[in-house]
N, C-alpha and C. Protein backbone atom coordinates (compact mmCIF):
# COMPACT_ATOMS: atom_id res chain seq x y z
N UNK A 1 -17.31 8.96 -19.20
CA UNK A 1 -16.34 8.84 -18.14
C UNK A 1 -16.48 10.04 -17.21
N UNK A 2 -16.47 9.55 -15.68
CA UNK A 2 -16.40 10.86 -14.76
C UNK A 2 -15.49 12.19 -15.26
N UNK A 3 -15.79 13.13 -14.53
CA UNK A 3 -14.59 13.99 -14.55
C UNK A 3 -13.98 14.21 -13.12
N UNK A 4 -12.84 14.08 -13.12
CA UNK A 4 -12.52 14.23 -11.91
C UNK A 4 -11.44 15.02 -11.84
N UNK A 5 -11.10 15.59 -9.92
CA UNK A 5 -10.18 17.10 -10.15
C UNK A 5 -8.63 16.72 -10.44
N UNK A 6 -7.64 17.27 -10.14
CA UNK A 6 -6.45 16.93 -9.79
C UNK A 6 -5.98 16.29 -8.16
N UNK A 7 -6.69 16.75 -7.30
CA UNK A 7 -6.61 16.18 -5.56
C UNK A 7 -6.90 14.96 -6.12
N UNK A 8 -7.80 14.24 -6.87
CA UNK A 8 -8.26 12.86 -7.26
C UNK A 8 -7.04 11.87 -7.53
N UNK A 9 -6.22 12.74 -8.38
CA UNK A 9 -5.15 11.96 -9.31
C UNK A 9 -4.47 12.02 -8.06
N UNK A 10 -3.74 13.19 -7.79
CA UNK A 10 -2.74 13.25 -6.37
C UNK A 10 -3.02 12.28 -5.64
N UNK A 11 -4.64 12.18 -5.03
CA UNK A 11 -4.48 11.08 -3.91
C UNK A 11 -4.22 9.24 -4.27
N UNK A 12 -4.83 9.02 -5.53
CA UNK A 12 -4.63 8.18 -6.00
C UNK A 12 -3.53 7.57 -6.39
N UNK A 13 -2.38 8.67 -6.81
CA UNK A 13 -0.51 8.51 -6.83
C UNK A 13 -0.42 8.29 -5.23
N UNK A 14 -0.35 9.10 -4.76
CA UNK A 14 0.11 8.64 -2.86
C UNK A 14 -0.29 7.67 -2.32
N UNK A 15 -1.93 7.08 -2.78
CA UNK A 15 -2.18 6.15 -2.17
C UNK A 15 -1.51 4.98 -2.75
N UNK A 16 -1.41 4.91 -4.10
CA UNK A 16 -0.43 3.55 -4.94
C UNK A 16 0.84 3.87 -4.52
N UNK A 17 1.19 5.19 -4.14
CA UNK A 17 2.64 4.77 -3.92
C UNK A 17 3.22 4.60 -2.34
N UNK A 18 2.41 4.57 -1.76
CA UNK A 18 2.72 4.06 -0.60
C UNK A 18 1.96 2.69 0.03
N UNK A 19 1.13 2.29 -0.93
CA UNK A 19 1.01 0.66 -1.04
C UNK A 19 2.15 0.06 -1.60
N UNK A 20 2.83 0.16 -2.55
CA UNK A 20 3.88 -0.24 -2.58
C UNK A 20 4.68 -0.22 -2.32
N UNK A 21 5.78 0.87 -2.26
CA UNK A 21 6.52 1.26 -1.13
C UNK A 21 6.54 0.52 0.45
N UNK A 22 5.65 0.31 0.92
CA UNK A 22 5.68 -0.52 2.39
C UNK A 22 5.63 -1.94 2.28
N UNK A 23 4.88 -2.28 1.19
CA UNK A 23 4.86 -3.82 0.81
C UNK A 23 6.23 -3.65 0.10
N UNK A 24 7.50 -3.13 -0.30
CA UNK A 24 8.68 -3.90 -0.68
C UNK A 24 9.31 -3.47 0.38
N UNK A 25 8.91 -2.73 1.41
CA UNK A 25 10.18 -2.41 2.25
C UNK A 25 10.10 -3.55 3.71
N UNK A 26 8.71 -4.00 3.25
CA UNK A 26 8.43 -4.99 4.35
C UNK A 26 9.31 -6.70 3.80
N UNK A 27 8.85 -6.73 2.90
CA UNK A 27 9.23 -7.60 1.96
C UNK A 27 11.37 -7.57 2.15
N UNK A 28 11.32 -6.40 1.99
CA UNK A 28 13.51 -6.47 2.35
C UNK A 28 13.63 -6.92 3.29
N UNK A 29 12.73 -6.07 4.20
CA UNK A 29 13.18 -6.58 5.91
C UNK A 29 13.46 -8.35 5.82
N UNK A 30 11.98 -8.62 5.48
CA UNK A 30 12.34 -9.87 5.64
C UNK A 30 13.24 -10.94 4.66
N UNK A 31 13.47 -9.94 3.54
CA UNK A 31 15.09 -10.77 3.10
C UNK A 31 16.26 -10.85 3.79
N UNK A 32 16.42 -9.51 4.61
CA UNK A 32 17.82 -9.85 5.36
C UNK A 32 17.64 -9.73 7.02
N UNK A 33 16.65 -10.77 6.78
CA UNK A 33 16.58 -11.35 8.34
C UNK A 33 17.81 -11.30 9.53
N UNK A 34 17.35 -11.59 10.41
CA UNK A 34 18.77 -11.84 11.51
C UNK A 34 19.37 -12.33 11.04
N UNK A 35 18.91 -14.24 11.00
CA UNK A 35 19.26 -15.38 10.68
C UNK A 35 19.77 -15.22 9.49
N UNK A 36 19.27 -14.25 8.44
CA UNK A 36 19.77 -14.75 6.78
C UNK A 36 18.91 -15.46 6.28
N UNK A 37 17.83 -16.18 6.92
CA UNK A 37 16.81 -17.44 6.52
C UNK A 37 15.85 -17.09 5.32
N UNK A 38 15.36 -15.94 4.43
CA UNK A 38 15.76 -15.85 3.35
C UNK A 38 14.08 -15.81 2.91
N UNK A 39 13.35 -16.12 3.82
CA UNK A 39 12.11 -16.89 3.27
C UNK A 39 10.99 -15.20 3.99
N UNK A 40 9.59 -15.34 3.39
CA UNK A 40 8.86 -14.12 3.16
C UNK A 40 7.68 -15.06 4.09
N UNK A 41 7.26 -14.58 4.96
CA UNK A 41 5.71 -15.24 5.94
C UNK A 41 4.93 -14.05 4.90
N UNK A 42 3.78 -14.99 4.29
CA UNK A 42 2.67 -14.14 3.63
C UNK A 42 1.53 -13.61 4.19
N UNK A 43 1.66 -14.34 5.49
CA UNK A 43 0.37 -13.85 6.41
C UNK A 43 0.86 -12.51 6.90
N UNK A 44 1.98 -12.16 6.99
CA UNK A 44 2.40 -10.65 7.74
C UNK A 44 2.11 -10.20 6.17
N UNK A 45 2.41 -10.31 5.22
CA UNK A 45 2.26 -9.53 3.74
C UNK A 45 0.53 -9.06 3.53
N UNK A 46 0.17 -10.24 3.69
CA UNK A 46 -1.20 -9.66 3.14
C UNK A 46 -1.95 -9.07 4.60
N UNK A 47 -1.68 -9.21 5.90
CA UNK A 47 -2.44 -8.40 6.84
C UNK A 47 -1.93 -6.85 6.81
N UNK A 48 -0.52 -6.56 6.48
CA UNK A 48 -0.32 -5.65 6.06
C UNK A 48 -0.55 -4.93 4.80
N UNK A 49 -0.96 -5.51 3.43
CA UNK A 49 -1.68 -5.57 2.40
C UNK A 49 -3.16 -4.55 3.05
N UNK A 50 -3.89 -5.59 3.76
CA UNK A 50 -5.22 -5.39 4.51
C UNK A 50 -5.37 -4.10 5.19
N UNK A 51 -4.69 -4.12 6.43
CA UNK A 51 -4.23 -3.15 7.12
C UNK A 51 -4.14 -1.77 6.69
N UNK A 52 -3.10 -1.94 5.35
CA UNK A 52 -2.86 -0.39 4.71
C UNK A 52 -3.71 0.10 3.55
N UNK A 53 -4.48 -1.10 3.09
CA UNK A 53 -5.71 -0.60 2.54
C UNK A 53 -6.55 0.12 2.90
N UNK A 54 -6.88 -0.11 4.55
CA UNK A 54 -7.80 0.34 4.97
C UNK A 54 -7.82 1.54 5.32
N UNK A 55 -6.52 2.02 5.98
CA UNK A 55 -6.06 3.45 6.15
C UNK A 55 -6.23 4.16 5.24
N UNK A 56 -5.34 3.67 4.09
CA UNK A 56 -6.08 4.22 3.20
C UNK A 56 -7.17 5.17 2.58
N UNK A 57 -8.13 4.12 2.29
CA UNK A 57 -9.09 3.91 1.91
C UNK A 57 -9.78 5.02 2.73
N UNK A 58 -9.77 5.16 4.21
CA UNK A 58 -10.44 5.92 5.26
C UNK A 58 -9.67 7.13 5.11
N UNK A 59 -8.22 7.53 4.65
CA UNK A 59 -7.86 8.93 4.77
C UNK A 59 -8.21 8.97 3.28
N UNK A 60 -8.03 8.80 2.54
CA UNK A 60 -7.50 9.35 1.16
C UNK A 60 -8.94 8.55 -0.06
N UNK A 61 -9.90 8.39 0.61
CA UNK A 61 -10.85 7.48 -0.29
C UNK A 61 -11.85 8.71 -0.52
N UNK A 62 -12.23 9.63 0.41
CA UNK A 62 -13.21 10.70 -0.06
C UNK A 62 -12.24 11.11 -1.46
N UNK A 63 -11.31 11.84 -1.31
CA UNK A 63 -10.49 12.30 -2.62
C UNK A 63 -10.41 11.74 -3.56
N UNK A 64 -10.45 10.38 -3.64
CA UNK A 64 -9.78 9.71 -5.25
C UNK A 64 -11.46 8.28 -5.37
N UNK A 65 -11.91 8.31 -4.40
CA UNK A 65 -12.89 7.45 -4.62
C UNK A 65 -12.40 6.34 -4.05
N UNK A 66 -11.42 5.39 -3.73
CA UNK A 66 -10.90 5.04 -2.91
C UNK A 66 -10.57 3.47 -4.33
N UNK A 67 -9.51 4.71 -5.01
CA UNK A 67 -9.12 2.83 -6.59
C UNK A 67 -7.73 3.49 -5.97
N UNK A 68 -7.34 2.70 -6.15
CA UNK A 68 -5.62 2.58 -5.19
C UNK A 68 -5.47 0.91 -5.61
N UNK A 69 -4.47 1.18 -7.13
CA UNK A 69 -4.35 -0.42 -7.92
C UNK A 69 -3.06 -0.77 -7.02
């Protein structure tokens, strides 16, 4: 198994935790819609899924290798 530093682990916590973090806060929004209408569009989920991978991946992927579960 590699060895890897602590910046590795760090970036790898920040990067999982702000993949999730935005995917449930996106996810509320759209529970309490204007309307109340209750329902989740998955195409805004996963382009934002996409989207924040990629940022990601491009800031924080030299550091951790770019595994962000």
């Amino acid at each position: 198994m590699e060895e890897r530093s602590s910046s590795a682990y760090l970036a790898e916590l920040l990067g999982t935790f702000l993949l999730v973090l935005w995917i449930a806060m996106l996810l509320s929004i759209y529970q309490q819609g204007p309307e109340g209408l209750g329902y989740v569009d998955f195409t805004v989920v996963g382009l934002l899924h996409g989207f924040l991978l990629m940022m990601l991946i491009a800031t924080l992927g030299g550091a951790s290798g770019a595994h962000f579960n």
